[in-house]
Protein backbone atom coordinates (compact mmCIF):
# COMPACT_ATOMS: atom_id res chain seq x y z
CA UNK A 1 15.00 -27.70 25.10
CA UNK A 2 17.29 -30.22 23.15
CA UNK A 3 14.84 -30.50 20.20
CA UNK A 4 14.42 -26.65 20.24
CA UNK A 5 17.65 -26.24 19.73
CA UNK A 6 18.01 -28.49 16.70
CA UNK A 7 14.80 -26.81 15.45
CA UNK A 8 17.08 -23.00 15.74
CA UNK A 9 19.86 -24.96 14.03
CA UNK A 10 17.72 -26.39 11.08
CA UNK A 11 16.26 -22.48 11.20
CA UNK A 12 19.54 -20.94 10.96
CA UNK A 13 21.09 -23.24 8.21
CA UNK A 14 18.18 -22.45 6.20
CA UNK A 15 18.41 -18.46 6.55
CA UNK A 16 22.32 -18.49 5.98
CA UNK A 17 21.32 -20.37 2.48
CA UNK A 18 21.53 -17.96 -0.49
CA UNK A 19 17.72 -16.76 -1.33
CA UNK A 20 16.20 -14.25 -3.04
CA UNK A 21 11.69 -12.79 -3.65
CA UNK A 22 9.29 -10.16 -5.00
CA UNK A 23 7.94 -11.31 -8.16
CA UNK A 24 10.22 -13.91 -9.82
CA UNK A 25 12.57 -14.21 -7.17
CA UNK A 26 13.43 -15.63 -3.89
CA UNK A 27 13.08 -14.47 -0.07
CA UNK A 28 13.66 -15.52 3.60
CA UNK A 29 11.82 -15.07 6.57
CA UNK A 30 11.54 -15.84 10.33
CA UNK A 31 8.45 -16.05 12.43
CA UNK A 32 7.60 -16.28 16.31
CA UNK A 33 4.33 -16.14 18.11
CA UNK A 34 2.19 -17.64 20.89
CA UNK A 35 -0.01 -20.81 20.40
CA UNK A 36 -3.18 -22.77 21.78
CA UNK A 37 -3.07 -26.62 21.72
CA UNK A 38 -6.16 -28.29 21.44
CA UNK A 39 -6.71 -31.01 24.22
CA UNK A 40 -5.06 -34.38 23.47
CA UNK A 41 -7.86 -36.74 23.82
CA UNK A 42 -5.74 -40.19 24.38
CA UNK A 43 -7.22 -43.90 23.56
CA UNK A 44 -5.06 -46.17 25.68
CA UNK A 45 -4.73 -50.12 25.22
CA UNK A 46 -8.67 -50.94 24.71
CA UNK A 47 -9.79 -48.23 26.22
CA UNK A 48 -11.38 -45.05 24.01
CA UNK A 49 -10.64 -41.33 24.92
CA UNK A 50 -9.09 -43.10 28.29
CA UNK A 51 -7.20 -39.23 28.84
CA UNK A 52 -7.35 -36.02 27.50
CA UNK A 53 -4.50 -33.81 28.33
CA UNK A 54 -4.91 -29.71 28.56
CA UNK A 55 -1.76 -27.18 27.58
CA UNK A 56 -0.79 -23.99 28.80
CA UNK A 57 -0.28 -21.55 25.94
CA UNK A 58 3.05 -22.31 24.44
CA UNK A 59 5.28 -20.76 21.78
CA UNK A 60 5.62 -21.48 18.23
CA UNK A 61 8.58 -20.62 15.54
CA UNK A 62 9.37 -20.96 12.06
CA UNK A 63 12.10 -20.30 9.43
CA UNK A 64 11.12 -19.99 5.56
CA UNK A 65 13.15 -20.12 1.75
CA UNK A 66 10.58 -19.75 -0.42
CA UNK A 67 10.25 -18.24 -4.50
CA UNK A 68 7.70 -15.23 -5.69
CA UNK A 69 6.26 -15.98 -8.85
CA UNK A 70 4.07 -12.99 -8.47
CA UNK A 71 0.80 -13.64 -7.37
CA UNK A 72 1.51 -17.13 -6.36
CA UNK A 73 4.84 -18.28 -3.44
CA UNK A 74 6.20 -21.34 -2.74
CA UNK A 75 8.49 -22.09 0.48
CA UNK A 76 9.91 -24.67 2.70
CA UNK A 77 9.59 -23.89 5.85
CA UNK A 78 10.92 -25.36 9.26
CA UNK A 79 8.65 -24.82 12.32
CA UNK A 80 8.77 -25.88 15.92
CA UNK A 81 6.11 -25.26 18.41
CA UNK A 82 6.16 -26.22 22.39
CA UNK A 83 3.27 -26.14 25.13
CA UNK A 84 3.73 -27.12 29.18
CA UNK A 85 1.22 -29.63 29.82
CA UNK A 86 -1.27 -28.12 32.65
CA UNK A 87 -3.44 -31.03 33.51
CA UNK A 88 -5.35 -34.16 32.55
CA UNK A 89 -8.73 -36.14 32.98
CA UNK A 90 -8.52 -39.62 33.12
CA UNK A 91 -11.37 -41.67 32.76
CA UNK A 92 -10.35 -45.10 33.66
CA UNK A 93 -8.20 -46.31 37.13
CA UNK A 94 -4.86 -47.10 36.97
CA UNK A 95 -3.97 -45.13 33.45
CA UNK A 96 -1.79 -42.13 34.54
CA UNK A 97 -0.16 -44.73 37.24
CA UNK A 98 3.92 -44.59 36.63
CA UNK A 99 5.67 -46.75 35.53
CA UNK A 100 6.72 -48.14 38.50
CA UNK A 101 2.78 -49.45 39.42
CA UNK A 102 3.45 -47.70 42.85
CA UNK A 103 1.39 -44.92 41.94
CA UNK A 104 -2.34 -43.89 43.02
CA UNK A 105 -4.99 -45.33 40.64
CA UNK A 106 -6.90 -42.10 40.16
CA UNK A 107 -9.77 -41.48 38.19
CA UNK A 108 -10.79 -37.33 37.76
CA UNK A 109 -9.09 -34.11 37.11
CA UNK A 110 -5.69 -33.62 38.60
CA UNK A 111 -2.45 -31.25 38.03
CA UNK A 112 0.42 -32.52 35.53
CA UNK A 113 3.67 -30.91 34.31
CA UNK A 114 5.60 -32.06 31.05
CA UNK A 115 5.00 -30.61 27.89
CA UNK A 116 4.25 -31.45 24.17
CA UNK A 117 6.16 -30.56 20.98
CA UNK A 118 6.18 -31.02 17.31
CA UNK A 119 9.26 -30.19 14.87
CA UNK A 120 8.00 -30.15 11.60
CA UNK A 121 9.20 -29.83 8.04
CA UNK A 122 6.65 -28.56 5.76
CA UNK A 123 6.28 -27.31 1.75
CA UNK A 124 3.59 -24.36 1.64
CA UNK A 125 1.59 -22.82 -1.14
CA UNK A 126 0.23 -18.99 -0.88
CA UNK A 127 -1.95 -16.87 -2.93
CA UNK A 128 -1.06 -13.09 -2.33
CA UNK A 129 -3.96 -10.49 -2.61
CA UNK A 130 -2.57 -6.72 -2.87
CA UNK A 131 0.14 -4.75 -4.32
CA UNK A 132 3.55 -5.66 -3.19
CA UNK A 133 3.97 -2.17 -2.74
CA UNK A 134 1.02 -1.89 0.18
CA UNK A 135 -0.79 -3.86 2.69
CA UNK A 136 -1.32 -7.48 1.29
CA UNK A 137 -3.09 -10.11 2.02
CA UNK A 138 -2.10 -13.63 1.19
CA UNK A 139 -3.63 -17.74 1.89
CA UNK A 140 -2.43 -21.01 1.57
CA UNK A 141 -1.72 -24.27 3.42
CA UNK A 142 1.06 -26.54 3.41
CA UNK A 143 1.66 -30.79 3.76
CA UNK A 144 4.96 -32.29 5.25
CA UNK A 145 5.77 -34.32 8.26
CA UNK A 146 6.15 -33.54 11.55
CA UNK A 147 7.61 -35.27 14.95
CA UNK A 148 5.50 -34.96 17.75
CA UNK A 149 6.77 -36.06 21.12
CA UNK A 150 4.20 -36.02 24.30
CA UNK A 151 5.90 -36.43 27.82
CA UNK A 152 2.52 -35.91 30.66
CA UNK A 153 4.53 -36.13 34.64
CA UNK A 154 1.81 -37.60 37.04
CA UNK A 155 3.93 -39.38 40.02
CA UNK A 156 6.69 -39.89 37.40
CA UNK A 157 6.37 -40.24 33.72
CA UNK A 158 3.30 -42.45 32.69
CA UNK A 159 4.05 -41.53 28.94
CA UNK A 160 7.19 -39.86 27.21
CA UNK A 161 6.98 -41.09 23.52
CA UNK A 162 7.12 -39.43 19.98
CA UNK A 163 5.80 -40.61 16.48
CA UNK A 164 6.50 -39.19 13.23
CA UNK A 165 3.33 -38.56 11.20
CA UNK A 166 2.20 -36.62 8.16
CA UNK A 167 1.23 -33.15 8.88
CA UNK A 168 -0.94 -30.36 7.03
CA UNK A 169 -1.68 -27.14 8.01
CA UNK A 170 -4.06 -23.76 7.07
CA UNK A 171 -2.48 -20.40 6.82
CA UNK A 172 -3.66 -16.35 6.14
CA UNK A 173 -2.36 -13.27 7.04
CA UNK A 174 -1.48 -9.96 6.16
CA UNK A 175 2.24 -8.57 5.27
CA UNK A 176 3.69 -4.66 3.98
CA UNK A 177 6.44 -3.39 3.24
CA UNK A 178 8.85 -1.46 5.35
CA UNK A 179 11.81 -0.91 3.02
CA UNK A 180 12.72 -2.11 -0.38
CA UNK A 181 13.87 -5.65 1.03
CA UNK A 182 12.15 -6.16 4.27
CA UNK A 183 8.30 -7.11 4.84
CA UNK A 184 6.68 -7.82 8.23
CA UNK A 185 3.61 -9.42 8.47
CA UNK A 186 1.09 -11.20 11.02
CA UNK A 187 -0.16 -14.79 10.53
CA UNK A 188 -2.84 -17.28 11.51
CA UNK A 189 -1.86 -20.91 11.85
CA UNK A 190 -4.25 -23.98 11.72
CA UNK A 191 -1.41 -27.24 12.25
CA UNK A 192 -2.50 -30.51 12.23
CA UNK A 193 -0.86 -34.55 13.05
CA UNK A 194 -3.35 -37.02 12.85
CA UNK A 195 -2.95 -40.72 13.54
CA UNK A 196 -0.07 -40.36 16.56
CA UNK A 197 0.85 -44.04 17.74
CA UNK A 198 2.56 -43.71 20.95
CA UNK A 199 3.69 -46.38 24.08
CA UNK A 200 2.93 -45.37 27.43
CA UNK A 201 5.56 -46.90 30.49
CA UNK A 202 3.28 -49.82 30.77
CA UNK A 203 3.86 -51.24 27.26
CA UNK A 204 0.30 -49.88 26.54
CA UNK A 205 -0.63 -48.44 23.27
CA UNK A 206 -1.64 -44.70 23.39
CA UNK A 207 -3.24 -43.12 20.04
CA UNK A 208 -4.09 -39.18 19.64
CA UNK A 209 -3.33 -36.25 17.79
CA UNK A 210 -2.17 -33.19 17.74
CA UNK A 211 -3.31 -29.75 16.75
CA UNK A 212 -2.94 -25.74 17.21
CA UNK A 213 -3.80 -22.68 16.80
CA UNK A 214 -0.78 -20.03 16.14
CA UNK A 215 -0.65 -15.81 16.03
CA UNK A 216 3.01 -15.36 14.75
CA UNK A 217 4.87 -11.93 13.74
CA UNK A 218 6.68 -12.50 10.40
CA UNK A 219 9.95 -10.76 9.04
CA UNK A 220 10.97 -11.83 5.59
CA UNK A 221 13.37 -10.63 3.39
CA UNK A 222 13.28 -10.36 -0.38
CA UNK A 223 16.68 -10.03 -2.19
CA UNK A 224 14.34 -8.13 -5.13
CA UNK A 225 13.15 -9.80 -8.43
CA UNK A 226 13.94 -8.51 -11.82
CA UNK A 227 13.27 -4.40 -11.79
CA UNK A 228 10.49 -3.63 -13.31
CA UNK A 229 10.52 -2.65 -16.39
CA UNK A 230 11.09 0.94 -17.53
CA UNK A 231 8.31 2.21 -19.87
CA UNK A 232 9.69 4.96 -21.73
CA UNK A 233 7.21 7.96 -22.15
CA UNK A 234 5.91 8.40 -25.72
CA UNK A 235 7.96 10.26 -27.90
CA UNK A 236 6.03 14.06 -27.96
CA UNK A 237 3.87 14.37 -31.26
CA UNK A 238 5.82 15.86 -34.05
CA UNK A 239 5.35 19.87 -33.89
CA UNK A 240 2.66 20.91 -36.81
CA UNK A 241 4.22 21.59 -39.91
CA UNK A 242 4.93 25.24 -40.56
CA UNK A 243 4.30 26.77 -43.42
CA UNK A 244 7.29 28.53 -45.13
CA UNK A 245 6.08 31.26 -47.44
CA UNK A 246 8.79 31.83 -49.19
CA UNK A 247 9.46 34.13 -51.69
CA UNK A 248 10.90 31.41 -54.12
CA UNK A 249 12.73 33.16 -57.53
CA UNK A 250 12.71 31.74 -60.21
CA UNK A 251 15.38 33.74 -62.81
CA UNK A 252 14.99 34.03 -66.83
CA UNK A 253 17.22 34.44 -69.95
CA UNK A 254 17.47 38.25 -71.10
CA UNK A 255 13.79 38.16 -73.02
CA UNK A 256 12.61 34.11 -72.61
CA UNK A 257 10.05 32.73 -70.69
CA UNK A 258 11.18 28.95 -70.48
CA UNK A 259 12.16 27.25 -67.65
CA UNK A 260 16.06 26.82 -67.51
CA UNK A 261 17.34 23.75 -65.34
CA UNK A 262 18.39 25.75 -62.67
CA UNK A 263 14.57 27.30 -62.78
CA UNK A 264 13.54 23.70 -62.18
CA UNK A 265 15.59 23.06 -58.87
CA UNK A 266 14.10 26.34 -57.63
CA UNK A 267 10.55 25.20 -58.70
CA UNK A 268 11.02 21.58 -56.97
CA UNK A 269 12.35 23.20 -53.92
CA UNK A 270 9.34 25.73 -53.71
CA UNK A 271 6.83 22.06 -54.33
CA UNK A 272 8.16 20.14 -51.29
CA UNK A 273 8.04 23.34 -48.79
CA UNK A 274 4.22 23.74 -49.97
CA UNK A 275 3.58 19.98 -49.28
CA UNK A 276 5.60 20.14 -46.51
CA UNK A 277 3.11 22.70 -44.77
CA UNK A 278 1.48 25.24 -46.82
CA UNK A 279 -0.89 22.57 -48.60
CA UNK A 280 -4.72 24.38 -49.10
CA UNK A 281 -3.01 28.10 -49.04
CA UNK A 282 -3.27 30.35 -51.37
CA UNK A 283 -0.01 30.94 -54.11
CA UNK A 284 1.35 33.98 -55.45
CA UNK A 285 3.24 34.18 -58.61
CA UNK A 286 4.52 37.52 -59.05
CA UNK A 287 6.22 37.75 -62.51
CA UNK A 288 8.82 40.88 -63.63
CA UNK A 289 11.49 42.29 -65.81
CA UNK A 290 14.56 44.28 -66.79
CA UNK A 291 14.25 47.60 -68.49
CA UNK A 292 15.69 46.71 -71.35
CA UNK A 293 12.44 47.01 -73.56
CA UNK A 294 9.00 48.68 -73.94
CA UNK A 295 7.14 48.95 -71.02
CA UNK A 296 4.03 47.51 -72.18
CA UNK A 297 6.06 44.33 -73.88
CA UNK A 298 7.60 44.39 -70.54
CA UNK A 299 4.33 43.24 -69.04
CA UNK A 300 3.23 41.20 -71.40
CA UNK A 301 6.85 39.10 -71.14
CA UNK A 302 6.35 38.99 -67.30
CA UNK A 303 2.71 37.17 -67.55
CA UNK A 304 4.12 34.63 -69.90
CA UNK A 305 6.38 33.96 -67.50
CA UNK A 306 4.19 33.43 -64.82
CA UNK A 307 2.23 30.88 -67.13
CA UNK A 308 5.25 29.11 -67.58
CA UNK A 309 5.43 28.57 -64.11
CA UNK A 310 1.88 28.01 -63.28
CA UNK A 311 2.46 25.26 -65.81
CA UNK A 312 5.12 23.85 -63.95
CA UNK A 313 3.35 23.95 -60.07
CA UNK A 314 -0.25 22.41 -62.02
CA UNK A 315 1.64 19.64 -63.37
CA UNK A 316 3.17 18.60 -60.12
CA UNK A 317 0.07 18.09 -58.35
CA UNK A 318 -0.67 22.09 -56.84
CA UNK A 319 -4.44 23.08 -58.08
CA UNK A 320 -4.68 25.64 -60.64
CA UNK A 321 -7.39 27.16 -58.15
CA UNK A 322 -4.92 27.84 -55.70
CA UNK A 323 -2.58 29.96 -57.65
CA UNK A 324 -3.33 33.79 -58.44
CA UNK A 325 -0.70 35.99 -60.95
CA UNK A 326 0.42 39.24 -61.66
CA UNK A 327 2.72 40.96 -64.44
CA UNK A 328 3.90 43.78 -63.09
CA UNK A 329 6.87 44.36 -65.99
CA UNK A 330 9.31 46.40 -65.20
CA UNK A 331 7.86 48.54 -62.08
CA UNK A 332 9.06 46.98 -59.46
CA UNK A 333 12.50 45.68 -60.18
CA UNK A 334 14.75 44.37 -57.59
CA UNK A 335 18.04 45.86 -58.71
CA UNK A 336 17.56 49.79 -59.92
CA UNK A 337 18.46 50.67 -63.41
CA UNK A 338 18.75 52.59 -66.05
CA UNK A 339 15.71 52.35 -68.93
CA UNK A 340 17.33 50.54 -71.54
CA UNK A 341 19.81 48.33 -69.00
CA UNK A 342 19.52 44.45 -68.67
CA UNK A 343 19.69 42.69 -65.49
CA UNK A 344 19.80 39.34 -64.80
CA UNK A 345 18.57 39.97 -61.42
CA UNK A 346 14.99 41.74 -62.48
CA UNK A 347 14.47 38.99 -64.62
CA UNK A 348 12.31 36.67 -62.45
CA UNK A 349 8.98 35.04 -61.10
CA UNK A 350 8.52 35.56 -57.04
CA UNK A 351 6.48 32.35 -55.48
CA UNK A 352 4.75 33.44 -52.09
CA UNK A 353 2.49 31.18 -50.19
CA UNK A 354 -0.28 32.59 -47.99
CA UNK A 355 -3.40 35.18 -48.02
CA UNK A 356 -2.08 38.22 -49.72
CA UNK A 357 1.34 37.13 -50.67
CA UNK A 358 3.40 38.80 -53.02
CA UNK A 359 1.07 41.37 -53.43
């Protein structure tokens, strides 16, 4: 009970130490569960496999600090493990005699009481299989060293001795989540101490080796990695251009059909919208005037100022396909008048962009 003890202490120390785990991170856990040990075949003074001692099923603990590089943990991890001794068979006379030399010599199967324990200190590798966020699976093994101490009772204490040896061990199991931080799990345990060099009450030399078999219930918890990053959704396609038909005027001098500067910024303007989203459609130039002359010249001064204008899209990269014109004079003015009366107003081209437009 002494060394258990000091194994919850070690424990303890460890779990109060600031850790952290999840991918890139650190984590703690503790584990407990119930464990076979294999027979301890014993080779005493000369003789080979002289004793092999038998165990009750026995307990075995653990405390871990260990780091998540995703995929792959490492850990440190403190683990003590204790089983009663139930009995032994002894194979030559006089071995489990006590130290006194009063005992029987005894050669068979008989009862014993004592027990066997191992404190270990080990570093562990694990490979984890599974989302953190489900069921996972995980293996690995782990190398460290390990004090094993073996104290058999037959008519008094024939052997109560420990050695220090180098220990390895073989681990898989399964762990999930149950909150953000916490994880249980279940784990299989394969520990092993070979090479144990012991001294019996006699002075003899007593060689074995130790090994189990361990079910533990784990509880770990991760103090959370780096967040994960947060993928911003794609920005939503850009809505389809719409096509703004216009009309566009264009306004002439009292009887000219040049384009005046302020003609131009119209003209430019009407360009971009029609790249912008009216590319392929069809363009209406619409051309009129005051009723300050003849009808017929009226007409005729209307048309050449649609050509002015047609000149001015086809050189700015619309097709001369695309565009359809009409004079329509003076019929149609867009401030009413007297015949006779000039208007600044009447005096125009109309741009339209789309089947029928400024029809």
């Amino acid at each position: 009970m002494r060394k258990l003890a000091v194994a919850v202490a070690l424990a303890s120390t460890a779990l109060a130490s600031p850790a952290l785990a999840r991918d890139d991170s650190w984590y703690v856990g503790v584990g407990a569960g119930v464990m076979i040990v294999e027979d301890l075949d014993l080779d005493i003074g000369t003789a080979a496999n002289a004793a092999a001692i038998d165990h009750r099923k026995g307990y075995d603990f653990e405390g871990v600090v260990g780091y998540d590089f995703g995929g792959f943990r490492a850990e440190v991890e403190v683990g003590y493990r204790e089983a009663d001794i139930k009995s032994g068979r002894f194979a030559a006379p006089g071995i489990p005699q006590s130290v006194s030399g009063a005992g029987p010599l005894f050669v068979g199967n008989t009862d014993l009481n004592g027990d066997t324990n191992a404190l270990s200190f080990m570093v562990n590798g694990m490979l984890d299989f599974g989302d953190d966020d489900g069921l996972q699976g995980f293996v690995g093994g782990g190398a460290g060293v390990a004090r094993v101490s073996v104290e058999p009772v037959f008519a008094g204490a024939f052997l109560d001795d420990s050695d220090t040896g180098f220990a390895w061990q073989a681990i898989a199991g399964v762990r999930a989540p149950i909150s953000s931080n916490w994880d249980v799990g279940l784990k299989y345990r394969f520990f092993n101490v070979d090479n144990l060099d012991l001294v019996d009450q006699r002075g003899r030399d007593v060689s074995t080796r130790f090994r189990s078999h361990s079910i533990l219930g784990t509880l770990t918890y991760n103090f959370g990695g780096a967040p994960e990053p947060v993928v911003a959704p794609p920005p939503p396609p850009p809505p389809p251009a719409v096509c703004e038909p216009g009309p566009y005027i264009v306004y002439f001098d009292w009887d000219q059909s040049n384009i005046t500067p302020e003609a131009a910024s119209t003209l430019d303007n009407a360009i971009s919208a029609y790249n912008r989203g009216c590319t392929g459609t069809q363009v209406m130039l619409a051309g009129h005037a005051d009723r300050s002359g003849a009808a017929t010249y009226n007409v005729g001064l209307s048309n050449r100022r649609n050509d002015a204008v047609r000149s001015y899209l086809t050189a700015r990269g619309i097709s001369d396909g695309a565009i359809s014109a009409q004079g329509f004079g003076e019929s149609r003015p867009a401030v009413a008048t007297a015949d006779g009366v000039r208007n600044d107003q009447n005096r125009r081209v109309e741009i339209t962009y789309g089947p029928n437009s400024g029809m």
